[in-house]
Protein backbone atom coordinates (compact mmCIF):
# COMPACT_ATOMS: atom_id res chain seq x y z
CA UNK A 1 -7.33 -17.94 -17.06
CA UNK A 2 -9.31 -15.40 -18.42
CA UNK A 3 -13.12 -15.82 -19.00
CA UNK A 4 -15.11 -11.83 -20.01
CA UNK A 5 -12.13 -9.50 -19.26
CA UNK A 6 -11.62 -10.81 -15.39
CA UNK A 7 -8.94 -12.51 -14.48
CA UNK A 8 -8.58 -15.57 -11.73
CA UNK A 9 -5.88 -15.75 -9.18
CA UNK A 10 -4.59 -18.68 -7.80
CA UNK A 11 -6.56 -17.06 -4.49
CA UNK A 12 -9.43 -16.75 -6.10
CA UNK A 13 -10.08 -20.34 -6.26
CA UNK A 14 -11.65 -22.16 -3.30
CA UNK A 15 -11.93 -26.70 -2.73
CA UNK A 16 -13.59 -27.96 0.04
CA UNK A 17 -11.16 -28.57 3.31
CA UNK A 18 -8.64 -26.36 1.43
CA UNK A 19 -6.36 -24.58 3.85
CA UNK A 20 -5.01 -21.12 3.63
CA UNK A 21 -1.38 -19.74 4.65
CA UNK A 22 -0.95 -15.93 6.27
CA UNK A 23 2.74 -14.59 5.53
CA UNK A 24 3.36 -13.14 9.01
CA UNK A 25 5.77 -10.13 8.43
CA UNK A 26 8.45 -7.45 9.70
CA UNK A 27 7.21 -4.67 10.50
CA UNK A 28 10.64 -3.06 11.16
CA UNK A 29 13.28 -2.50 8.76
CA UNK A 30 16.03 -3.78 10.55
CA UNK A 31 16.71 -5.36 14.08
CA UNK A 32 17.31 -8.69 15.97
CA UNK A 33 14.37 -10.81 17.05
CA UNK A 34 15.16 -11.49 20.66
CA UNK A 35 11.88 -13.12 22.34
CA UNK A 36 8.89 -14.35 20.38
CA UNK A 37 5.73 -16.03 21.52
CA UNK A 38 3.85 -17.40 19.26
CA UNK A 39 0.16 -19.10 20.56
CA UNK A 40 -0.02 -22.74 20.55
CA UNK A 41 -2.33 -24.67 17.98
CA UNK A 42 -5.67 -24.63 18.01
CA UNK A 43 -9.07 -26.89 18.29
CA UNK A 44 -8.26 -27.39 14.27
CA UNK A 45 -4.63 -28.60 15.21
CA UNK A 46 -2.88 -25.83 13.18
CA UNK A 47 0.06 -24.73 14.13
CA UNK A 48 2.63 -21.68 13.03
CA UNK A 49 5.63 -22.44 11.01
CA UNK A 50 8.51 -20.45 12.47
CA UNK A 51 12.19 -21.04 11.04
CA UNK A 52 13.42 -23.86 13.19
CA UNK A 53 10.36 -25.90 12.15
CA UNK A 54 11.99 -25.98 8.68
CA UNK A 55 14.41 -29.30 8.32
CA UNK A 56 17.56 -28.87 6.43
CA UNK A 57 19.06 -25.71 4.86
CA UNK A 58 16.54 -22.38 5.97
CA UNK A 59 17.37 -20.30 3.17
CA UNK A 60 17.86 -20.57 -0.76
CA UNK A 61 19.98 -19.24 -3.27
CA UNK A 62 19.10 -16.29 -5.50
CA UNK A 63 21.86 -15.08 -7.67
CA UNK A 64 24.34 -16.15 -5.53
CA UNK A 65 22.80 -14.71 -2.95
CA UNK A 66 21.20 -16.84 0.09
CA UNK A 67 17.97 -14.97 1.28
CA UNK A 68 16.49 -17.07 4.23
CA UNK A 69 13.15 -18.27 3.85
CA UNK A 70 11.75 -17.19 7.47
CA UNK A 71 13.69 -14.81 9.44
CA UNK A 72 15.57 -16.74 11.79
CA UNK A 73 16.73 -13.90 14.30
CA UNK A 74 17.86 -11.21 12.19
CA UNK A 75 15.62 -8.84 10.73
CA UNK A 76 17.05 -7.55 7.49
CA UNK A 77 14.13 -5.71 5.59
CA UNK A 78 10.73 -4.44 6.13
CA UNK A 79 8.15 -7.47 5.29
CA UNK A 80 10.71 -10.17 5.48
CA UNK A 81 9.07 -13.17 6.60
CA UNK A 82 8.95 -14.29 10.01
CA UNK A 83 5.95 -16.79 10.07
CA UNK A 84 3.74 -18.92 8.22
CA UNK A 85 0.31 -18.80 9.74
CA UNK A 86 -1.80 -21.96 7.79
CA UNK A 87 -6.13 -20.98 8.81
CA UNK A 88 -8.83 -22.44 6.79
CA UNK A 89 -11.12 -19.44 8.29
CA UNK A 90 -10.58 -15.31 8.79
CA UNK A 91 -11.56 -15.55 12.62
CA UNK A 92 -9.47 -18.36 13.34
CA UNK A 93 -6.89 -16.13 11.30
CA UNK A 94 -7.33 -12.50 13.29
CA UNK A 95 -7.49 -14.66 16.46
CA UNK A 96 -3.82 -16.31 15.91
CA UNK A 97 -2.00 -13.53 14.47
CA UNK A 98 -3.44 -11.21 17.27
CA UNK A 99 -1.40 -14.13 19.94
CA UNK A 100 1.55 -13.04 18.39
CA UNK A 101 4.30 -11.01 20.79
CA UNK A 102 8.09 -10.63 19.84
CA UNK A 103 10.50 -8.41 21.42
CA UNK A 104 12.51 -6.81 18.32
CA UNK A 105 15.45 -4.67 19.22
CA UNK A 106 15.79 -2.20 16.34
CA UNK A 107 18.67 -1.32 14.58
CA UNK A 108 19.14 1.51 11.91
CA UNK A 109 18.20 0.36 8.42
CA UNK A 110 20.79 -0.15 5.79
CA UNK A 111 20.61 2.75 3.24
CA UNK A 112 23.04 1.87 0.92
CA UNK A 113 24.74 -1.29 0.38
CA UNK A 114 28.09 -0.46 1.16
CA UNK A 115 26.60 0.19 4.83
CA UNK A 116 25.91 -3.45 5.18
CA UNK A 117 29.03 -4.47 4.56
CA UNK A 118 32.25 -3.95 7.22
CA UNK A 119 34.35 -1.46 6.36
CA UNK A 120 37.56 -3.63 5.92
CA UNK A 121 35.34 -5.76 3.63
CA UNK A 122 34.99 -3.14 1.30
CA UNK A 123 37.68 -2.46 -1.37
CA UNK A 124 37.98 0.58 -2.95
CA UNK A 125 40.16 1.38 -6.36
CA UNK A 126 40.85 4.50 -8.34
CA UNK A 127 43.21 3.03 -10.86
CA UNK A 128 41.22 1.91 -14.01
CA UNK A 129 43.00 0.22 -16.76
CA UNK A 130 41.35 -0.71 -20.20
């Protein structure tokens, strides 16, 4: 919507007893997730969303291609999700995320997409033929 050259954002709206989600993120390019702790719910009842609280498949299909939702071990980019952290106020927000300890063992990053891939996966051929 725009109303005298400013635009709204979906965030820019506000309804009473509306709550707010935080997309906790990597902040490691690659690695493997090995401990988390993650602080319990609080007075308000919230609680964080990890991966295992999602029922069913964790991950959806993009171009043939299933991307996880939330990380569920493996870290595969900087920013990938690992959390969904629902707060209906900023202090109650700083406050949660701040609980949040995970023991990542890093791995190098991928630099180009052959290196994610095993080498007897990849197939190489020099003979074209039109």
């Amino acid at each position: 919507m725009i109303q005298r050259g400013k635009q709204l954002f979906l965030d820019d709206y506000y309804l009473p007893g509306m709550i707010n989600a935080f997309t906790f993120r990597s902040g490691t390019d690659r690695g493997i997730i090995n401990s988390a702790a993650i602080p319990s719910g609080d007075k308000a009842g919230y609680s964080i969303i990890a991966a295992s609280d999602i029922p069913g498949e964790k991950s959806i299909s993009f171009f043939g291609n299933k991307i996880p939702i939330l990380a569920v071990g493996d870290i595969s980019y900087r920013g990938e999700p690992i959390y969904i952290v629902p707060y209906d106020n900023e202090e109650q927000l700083k406050k949660t995320v701040s609980g949040i300890t995970q023991e990542i063992e890093q791995k190098a990053p991928f630099l180009f997409e052959s290196e994610s891939y095993e080498p007897e996966q990849i197939v190489y051929s020099t003979t074209y033929s039109s």
